[in-house]
PDB file of N, CA and C in Angstrom:
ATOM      1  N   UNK A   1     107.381 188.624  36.070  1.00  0.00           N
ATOM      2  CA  UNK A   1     108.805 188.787  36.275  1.00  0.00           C
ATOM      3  C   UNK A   1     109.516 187.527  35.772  1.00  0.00           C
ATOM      4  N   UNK A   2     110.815 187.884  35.172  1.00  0.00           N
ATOM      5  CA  UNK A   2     111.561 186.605  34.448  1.00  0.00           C
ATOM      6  C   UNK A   2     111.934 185.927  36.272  1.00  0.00           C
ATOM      7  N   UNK A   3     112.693 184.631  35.630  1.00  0.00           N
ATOM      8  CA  UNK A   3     113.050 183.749  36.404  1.00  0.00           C
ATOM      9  C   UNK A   3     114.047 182.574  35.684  1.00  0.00           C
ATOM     10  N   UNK A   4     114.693 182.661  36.745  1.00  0.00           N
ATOM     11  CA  UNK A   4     116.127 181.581  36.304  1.00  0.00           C
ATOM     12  C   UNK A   4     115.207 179.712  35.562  1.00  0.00           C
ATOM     13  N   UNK A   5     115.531 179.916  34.093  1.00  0.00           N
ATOM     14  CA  UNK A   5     114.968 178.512  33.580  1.00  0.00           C
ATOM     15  C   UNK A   5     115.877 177.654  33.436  1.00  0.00           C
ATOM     16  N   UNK A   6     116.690 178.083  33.147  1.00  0.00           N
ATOM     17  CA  UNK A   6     118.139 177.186  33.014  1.00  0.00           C
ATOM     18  C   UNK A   6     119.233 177.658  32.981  1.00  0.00           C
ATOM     19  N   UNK A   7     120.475 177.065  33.328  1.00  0.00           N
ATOM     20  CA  UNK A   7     121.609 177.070  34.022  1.00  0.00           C
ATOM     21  C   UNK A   7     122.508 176.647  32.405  1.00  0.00           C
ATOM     22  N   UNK A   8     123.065 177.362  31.936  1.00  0.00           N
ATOM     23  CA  UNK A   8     123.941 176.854  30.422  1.00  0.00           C
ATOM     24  C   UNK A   8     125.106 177.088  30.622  1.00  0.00           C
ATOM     25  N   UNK A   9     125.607 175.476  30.876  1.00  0.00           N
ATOM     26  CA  UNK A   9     127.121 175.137  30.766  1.00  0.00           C
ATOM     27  C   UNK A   9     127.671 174.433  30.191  1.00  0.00           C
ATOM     28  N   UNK A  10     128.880 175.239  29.517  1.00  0.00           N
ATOM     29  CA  UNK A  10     129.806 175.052  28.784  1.00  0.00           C
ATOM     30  C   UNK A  10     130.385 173.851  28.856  1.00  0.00           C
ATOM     31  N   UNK A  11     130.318 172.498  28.272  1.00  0.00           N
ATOM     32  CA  UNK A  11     130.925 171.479  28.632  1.00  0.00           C
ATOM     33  C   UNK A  11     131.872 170.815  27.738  1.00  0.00           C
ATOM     34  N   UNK A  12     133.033 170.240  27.838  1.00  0.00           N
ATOM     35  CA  UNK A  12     133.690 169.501  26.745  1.00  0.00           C
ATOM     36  C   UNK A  12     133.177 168.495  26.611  1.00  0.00           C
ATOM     37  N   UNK A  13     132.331 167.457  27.538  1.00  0.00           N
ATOM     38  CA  UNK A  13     131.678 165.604  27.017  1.00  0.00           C
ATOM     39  C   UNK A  13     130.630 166.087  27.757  1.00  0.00           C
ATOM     40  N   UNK A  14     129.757 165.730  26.993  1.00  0.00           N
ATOM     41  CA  UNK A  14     128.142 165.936  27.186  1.00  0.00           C
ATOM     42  C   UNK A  14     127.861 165.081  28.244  1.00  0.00           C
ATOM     43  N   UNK A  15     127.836 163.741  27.574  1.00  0.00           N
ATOM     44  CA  UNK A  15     127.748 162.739  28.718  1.00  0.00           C
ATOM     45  C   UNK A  15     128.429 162.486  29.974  1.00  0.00           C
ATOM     46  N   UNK A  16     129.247 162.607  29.929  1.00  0.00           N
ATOM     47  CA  UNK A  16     130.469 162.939  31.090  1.00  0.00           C
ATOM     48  C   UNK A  16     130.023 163.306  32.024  1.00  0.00           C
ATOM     49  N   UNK A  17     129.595 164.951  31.610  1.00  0.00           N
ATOM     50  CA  UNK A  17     128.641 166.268  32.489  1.00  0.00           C
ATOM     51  C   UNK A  17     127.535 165.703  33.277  1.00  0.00           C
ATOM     52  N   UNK A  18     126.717 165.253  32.267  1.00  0.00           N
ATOM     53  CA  UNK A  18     125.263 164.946  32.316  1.00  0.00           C
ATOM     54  C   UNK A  18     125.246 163.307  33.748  1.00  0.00           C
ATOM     55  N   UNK A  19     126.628 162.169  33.125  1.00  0.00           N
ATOM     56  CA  UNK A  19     126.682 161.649  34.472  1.00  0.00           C
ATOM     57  C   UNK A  19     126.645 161.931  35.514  1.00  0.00           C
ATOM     58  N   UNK A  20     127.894 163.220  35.482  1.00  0.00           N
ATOM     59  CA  UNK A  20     128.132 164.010  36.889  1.00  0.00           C
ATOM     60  C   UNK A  20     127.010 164.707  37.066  1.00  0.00           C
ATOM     61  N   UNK A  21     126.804 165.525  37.011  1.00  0.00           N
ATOM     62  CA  UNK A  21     125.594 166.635  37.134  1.00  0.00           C
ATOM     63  C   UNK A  21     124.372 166.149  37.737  1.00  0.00           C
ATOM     64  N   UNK A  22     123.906 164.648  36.933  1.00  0.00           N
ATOM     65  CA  UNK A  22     122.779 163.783  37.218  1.00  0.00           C
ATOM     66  C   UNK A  22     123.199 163.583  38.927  1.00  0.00           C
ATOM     67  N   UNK A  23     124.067 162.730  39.121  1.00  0.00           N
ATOM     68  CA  UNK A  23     124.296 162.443  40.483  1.00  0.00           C
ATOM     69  C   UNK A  23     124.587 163.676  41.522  1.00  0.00           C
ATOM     70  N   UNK A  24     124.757 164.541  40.864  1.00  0.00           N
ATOM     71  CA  UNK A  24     125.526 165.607  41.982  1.00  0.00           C
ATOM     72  C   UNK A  24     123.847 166.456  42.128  1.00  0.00           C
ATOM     73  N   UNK A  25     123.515 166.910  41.560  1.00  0.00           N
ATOM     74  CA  UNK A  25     122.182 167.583  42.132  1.00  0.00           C
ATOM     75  C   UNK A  25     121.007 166.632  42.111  1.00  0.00           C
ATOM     76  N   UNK A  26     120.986 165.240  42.048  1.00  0.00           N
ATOM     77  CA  UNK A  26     120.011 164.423  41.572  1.00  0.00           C
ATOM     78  C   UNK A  26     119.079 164.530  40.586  1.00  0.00           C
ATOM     79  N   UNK A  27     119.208 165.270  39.294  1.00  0.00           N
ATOM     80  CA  UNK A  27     118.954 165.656  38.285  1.00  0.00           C
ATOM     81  C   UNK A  27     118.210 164.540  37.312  1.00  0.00           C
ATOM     82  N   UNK A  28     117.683 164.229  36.156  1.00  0.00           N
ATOM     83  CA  UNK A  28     117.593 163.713  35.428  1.00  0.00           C
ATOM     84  C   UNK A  28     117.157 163.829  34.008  1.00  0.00           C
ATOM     85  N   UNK A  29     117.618 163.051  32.959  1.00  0.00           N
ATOM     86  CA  UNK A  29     117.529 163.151  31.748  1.00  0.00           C
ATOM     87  C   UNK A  29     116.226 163.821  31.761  1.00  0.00           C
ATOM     88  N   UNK A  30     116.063 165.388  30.425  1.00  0.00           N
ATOM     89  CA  UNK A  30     114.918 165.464  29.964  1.00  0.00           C
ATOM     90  C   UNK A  30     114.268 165.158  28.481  1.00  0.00           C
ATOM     91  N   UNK A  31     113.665 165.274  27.835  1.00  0.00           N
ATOM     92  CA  UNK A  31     113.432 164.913  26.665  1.00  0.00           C
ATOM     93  C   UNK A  31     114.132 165.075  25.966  1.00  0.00           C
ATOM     94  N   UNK A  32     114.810 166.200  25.804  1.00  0.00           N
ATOM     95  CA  UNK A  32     116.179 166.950  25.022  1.00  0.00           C
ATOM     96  C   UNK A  32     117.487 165.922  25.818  1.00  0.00           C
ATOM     97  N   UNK A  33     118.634 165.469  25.357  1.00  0.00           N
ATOM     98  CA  UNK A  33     119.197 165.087  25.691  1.00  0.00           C
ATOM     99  C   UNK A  33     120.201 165.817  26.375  1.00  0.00           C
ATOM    100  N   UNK A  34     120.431 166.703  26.086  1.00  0.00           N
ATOM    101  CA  UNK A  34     121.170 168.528  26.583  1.00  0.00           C
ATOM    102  C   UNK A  34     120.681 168.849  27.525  1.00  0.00           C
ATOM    103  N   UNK A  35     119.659 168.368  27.676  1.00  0.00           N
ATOM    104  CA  UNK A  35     118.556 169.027  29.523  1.00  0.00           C
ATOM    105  C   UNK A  35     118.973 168.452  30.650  1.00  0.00           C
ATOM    106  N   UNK A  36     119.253 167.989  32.065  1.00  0.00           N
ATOM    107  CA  UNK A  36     119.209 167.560  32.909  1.00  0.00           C
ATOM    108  C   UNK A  36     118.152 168.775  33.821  1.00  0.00           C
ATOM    109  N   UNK A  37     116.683 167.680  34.460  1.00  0.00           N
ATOM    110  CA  UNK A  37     115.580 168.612  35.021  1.00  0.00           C
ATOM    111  C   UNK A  37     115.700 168.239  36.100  1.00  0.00           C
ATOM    112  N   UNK A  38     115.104 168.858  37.408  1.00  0.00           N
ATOM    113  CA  UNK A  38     115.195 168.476  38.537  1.00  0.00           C
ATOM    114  C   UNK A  38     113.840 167.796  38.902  1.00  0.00           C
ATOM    115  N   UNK A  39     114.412 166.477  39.490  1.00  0.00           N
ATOM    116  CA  UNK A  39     112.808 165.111  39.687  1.00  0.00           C
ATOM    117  C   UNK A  39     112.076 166.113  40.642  1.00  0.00           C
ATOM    118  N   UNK A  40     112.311 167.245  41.507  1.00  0.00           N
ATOM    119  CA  UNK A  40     111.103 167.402  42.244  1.00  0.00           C
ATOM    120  C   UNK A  40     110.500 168.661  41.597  1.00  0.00           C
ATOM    121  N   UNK A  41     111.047 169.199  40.166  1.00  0.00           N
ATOM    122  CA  UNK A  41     110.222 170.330  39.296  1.00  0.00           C
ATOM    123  C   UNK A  41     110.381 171.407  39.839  1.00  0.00           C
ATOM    124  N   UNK A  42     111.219 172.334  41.132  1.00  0.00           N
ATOM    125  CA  UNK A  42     111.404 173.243  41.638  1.00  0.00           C
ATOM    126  C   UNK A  42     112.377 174.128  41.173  1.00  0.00           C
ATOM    127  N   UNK A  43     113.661 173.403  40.802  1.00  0.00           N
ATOM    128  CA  UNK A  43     114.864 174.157  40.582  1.00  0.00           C
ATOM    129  C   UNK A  43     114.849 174.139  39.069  1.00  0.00           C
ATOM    130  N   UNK A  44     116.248 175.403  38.438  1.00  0.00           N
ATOM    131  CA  UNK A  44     115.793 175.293  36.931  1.00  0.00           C
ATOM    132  C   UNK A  44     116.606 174.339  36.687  1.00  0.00           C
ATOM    133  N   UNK A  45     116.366 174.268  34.832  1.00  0.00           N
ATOM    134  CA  UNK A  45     117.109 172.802  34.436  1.00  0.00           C
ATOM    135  C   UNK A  45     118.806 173.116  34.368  1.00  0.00           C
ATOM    136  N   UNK A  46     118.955 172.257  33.708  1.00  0.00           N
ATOM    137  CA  UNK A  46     120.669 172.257  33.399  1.00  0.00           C
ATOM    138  C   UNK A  46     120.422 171.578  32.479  1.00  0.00           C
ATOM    139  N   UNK A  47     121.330 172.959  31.433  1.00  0.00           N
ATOM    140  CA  UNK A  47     121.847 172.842  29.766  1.00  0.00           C
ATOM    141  C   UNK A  47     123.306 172.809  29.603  1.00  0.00           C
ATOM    142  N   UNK A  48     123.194 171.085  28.754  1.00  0.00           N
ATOM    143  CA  UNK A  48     124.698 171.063  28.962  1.00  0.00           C
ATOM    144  C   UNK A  48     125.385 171.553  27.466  1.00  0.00           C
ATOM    145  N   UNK A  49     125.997 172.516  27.293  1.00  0.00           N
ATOM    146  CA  UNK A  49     126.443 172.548  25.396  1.00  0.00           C
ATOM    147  C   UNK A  49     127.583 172.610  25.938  1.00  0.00           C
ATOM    148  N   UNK A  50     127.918 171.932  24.373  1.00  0.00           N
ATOM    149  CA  UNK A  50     129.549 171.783  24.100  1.00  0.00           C
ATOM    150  C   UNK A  50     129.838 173.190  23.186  1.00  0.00           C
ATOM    151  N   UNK A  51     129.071 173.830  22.465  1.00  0.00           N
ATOM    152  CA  UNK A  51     129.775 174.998  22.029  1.00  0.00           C
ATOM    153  C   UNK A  51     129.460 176.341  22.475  1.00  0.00           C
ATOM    154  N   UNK A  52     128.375 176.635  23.116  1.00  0.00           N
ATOM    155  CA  UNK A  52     127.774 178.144  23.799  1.00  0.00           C
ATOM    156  C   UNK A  52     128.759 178.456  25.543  1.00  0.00           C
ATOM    157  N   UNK A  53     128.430 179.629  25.447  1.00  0.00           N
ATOM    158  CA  UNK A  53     129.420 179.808  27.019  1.00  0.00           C
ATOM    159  C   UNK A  53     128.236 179.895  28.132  1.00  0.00           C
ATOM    160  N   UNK A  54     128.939 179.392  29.483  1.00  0.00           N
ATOM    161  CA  UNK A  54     128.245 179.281  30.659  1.00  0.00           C
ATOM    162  C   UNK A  54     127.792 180.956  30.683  1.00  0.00           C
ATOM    163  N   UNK A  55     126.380 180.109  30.637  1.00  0.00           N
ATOM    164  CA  UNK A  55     125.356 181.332  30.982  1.00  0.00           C
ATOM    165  C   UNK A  55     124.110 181.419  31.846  1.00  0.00           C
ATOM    166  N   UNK A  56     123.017 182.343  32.220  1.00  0.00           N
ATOM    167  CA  UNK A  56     121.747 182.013  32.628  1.00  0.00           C
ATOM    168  C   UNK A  56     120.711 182.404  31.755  1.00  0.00           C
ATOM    169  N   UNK A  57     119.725 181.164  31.579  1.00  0.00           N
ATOM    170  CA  UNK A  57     118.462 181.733  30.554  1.00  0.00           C
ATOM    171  C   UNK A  57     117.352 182.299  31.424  1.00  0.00           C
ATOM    172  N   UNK A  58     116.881 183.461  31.384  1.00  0.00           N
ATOM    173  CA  UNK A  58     115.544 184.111  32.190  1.00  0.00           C
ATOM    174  C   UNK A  58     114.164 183.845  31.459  1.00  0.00           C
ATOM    175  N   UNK A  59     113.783 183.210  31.752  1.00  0.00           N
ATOM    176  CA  UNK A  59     112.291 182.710  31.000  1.00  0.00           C
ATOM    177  C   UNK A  59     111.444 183.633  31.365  1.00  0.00           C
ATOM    178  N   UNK A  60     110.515 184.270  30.465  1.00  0.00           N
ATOM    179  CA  UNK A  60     109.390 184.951  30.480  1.00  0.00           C
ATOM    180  C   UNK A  60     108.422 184.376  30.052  1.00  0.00           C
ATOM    181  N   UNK A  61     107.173 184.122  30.507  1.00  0.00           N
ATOM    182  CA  UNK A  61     105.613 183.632  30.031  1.00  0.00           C
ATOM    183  C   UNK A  61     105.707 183.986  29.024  1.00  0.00           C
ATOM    184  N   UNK A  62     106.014 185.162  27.824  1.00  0.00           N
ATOM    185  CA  UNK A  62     105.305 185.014  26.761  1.00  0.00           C
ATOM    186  C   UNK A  62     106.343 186.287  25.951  1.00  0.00           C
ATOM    187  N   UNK A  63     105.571 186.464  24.417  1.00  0.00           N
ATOM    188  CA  UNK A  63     106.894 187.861  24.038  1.00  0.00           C
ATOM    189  C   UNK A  63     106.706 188.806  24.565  1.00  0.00           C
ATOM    190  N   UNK A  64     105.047 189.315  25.452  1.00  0.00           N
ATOM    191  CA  UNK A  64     105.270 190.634  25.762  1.00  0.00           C
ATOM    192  C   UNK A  64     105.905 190.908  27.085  1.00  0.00           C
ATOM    193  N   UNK A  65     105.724 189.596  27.931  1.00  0.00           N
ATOM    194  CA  UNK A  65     106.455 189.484  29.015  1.00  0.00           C
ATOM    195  C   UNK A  65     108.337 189.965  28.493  1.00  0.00           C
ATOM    196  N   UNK A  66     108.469 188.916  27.506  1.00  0.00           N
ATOM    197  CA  UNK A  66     109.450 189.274  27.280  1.00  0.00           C
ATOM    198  C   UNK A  66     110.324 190.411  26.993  1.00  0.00           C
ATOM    199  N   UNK A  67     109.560 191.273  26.491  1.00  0.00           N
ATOM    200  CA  UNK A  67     110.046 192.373  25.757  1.00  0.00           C
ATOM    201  C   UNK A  67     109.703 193.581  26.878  1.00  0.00           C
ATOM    202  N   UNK A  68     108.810 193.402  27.809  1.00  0.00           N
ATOM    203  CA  UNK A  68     108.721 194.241  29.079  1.00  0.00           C
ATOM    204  C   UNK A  68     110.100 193.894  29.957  1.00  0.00           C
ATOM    205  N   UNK A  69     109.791 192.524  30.237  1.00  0.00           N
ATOM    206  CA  UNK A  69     111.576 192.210  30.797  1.00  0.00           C
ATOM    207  C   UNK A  69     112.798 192.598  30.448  1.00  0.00           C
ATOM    208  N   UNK A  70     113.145 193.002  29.137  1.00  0.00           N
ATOM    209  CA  UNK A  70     114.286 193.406  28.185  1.00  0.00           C
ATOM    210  C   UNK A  70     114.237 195.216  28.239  1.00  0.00           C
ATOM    211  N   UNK A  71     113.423 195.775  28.530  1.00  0.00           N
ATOM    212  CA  UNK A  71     112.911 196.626  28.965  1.00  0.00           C
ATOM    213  C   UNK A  71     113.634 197.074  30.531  1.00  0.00           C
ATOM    214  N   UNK A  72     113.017 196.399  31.460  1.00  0.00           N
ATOM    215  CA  UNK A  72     113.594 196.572  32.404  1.00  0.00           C
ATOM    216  C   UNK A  72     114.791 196.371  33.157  1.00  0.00           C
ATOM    217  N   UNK A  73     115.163 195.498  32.552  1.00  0.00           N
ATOM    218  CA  UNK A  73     116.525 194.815  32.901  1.00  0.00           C
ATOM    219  C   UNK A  73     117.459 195.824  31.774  1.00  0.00           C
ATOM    220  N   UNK A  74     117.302 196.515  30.666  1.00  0.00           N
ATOM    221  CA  UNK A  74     117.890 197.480  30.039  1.00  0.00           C
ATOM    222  C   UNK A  74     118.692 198.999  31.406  1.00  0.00           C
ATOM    223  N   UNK A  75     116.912 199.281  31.901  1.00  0.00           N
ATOM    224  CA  UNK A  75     117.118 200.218  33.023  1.00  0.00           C
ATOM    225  C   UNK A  75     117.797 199.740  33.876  1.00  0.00           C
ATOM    226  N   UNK A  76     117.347 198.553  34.532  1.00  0.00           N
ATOM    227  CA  UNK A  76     118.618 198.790  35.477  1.00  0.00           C
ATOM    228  C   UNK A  76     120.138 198.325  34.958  1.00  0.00           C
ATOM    229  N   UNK A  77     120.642 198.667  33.954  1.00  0.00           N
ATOM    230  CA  UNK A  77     121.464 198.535  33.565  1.00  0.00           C
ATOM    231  C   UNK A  77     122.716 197.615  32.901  1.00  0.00           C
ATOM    232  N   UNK A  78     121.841 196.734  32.467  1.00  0.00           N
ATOM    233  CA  UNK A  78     122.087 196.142  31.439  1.00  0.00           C
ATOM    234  C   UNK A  78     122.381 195.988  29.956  1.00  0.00           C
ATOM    235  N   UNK A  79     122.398 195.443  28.737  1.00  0.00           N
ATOM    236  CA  UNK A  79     123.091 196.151  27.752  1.00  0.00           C
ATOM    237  C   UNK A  79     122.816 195.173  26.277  1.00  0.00           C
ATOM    238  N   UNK A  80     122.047 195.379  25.252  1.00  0.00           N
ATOM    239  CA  UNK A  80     122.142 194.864  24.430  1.00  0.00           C
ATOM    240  C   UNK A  80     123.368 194.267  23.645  1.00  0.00           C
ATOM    241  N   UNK A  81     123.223 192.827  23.359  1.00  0.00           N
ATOM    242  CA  UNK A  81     124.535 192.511  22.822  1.00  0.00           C
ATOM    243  C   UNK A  81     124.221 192.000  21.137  1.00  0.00           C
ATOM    244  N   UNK A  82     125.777 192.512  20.831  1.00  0.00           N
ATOM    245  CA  UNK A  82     124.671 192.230  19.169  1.00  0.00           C
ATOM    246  C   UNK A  82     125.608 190.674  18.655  1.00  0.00           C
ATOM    247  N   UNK A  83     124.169 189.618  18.458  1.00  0.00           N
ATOM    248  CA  UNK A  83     124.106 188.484  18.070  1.00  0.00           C
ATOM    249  C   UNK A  83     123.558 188.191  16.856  1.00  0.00           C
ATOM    250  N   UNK A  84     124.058 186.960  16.481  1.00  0.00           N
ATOM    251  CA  UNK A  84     123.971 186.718  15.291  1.00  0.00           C
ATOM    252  C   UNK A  84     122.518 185.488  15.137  1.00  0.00           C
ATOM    253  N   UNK A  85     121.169 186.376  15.184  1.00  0.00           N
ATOM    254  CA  UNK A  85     120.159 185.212  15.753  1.00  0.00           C
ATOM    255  C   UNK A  85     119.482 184.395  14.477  1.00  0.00           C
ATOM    256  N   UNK A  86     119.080 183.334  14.926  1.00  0.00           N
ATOM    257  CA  UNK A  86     118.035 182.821  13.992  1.00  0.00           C
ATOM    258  C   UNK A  86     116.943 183.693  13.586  1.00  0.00           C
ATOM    259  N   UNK A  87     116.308 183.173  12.358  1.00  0.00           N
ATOM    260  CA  UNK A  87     114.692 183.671  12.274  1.00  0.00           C
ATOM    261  C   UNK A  87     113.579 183.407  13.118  1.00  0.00           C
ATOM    262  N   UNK A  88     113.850 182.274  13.868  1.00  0.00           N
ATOM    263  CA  UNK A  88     112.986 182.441  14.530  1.00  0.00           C
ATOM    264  C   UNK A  88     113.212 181.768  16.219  1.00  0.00           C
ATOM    265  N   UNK A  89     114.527 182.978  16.199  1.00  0.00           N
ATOM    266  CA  UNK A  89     114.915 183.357  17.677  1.00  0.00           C
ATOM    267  C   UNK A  89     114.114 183.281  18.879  1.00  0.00           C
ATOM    268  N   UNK A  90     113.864 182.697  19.940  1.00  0.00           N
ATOM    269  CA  UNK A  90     112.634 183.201  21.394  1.00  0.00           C
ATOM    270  C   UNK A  90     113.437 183.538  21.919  1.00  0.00           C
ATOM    271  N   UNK A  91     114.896 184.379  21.963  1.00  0.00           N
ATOM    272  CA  UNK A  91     115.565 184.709  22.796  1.00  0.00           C
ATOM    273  C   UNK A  91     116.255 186.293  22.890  1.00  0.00           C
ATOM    274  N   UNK A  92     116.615 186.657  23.598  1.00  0.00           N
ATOM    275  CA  UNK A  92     117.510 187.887  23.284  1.00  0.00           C
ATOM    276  C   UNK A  92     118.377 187.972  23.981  1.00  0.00           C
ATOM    277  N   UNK A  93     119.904 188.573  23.918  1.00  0.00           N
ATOM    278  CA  UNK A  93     120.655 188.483  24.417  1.00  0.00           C
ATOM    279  C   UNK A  93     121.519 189.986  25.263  1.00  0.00           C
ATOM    280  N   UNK A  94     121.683 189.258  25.813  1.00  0.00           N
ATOM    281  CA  UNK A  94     122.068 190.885  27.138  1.00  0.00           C
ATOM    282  C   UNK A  94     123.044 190.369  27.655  1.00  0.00           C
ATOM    283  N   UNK A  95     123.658 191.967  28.214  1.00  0.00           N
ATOM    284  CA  UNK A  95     124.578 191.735  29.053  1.00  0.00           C
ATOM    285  C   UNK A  95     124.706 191.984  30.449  1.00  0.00           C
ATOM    286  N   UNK A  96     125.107 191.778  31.573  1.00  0.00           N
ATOM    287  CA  UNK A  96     124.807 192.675  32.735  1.00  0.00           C
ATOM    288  C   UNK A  96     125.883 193.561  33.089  1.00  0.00           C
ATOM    289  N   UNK A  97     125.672 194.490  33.627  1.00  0.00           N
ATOM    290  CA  UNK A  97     126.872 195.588  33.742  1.00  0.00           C
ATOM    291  C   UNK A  97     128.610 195.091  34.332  1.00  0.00           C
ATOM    292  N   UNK A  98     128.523 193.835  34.269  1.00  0.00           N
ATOM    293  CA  UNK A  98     129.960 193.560  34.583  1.00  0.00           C
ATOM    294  C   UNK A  98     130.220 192.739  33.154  1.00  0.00           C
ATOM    295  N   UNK A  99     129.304 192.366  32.098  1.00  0.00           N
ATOM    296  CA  UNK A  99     129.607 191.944  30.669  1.00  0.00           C
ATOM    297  C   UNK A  99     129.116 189.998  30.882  1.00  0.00           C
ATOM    298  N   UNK A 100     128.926 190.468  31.779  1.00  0.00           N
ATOM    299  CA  UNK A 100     128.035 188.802  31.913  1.00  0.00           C
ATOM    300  C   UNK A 100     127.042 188.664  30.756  1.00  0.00           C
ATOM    301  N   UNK A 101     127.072 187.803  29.718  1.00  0.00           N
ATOM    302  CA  UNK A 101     125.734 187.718  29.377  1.00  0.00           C
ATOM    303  C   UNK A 101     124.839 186.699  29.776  1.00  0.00           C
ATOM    304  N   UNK A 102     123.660 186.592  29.102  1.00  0.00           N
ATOM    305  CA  UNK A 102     122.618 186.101  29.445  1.00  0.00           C
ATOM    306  C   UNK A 102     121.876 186.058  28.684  1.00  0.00           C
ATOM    307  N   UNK A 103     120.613 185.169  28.920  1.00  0.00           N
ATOM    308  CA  UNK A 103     119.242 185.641  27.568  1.00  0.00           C
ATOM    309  C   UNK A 103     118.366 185.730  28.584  1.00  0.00           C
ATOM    310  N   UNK A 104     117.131 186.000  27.328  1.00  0.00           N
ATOM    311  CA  UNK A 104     115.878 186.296  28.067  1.00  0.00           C
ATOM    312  C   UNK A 104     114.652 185.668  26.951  1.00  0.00           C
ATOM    313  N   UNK A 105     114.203 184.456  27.401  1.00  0.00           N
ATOM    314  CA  UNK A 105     113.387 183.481  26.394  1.00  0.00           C
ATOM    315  C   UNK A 105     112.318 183.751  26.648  1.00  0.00           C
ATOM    316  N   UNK A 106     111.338 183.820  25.468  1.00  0.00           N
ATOM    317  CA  UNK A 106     109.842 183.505  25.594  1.00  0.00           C
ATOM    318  C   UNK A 106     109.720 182.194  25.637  1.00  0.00           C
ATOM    319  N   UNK A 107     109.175 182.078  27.067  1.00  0.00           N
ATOM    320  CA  UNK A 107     109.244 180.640  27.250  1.00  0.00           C
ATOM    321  C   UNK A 107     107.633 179.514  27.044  1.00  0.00           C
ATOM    322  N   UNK A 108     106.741 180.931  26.208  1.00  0.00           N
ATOM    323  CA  UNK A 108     105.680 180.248  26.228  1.00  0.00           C
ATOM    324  C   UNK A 108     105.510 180.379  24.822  1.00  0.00           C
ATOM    325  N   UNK A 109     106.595 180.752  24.062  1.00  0.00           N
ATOM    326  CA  UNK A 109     106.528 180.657  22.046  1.00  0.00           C
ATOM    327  C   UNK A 109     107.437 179.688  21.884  1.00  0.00           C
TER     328      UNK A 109
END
């Protein structure tokens, strides 16, 4: 089953965010400079972009996980959204029945 990997918000100053954010959930820098992870490894990360909209990424173990997940989350009623992806995309993009989107990453490709 997917699971909340990261938290993607929309930010105008990266750093700004990433100050705040760091102190407010006790967060810290991850390798990616865009990441803030949580020091005790429990909660998901926080992605800070300046140009994508606040969203949630659902990580799946792998593509078939993935594509079973996209699958199910279709049924219960959810909604393909048509994006403009890379070649070599790990993501797909959905919507949820109120137009929320979201992705759904292979988080082990």
């Amino acid at each position: 089953m997917v699971r909340i990997g990261a938290i993607v918000l929309n930010v105008s100053d990266r750093r700004r965010a990433a100050a705040f954010w760091s102190q407010a959930l006790g967060y810290e820098a991850g390798a990616n400079p865009d990441f803030l992870v949580p020091t005790d490894g429990g909660a998901p990360r926080l992605h800070l972009d300046e140009d994508d909209r606040t969203h949630l990424d659902l990580w799946a173990a792998d593509e078939e996980e993935q594509l079973a997940e996209v699958d199910r989350l279709i049924a219960l009623g959810a909604k393909r959204v048509e994006w403009d992806y890379p070649d070599d995309a790990d993501f797909v993009v959905l919507a949820d029945p109120d137009g929320n989107l979201f992705c759904v990453i292979n988080a082990g490709g």
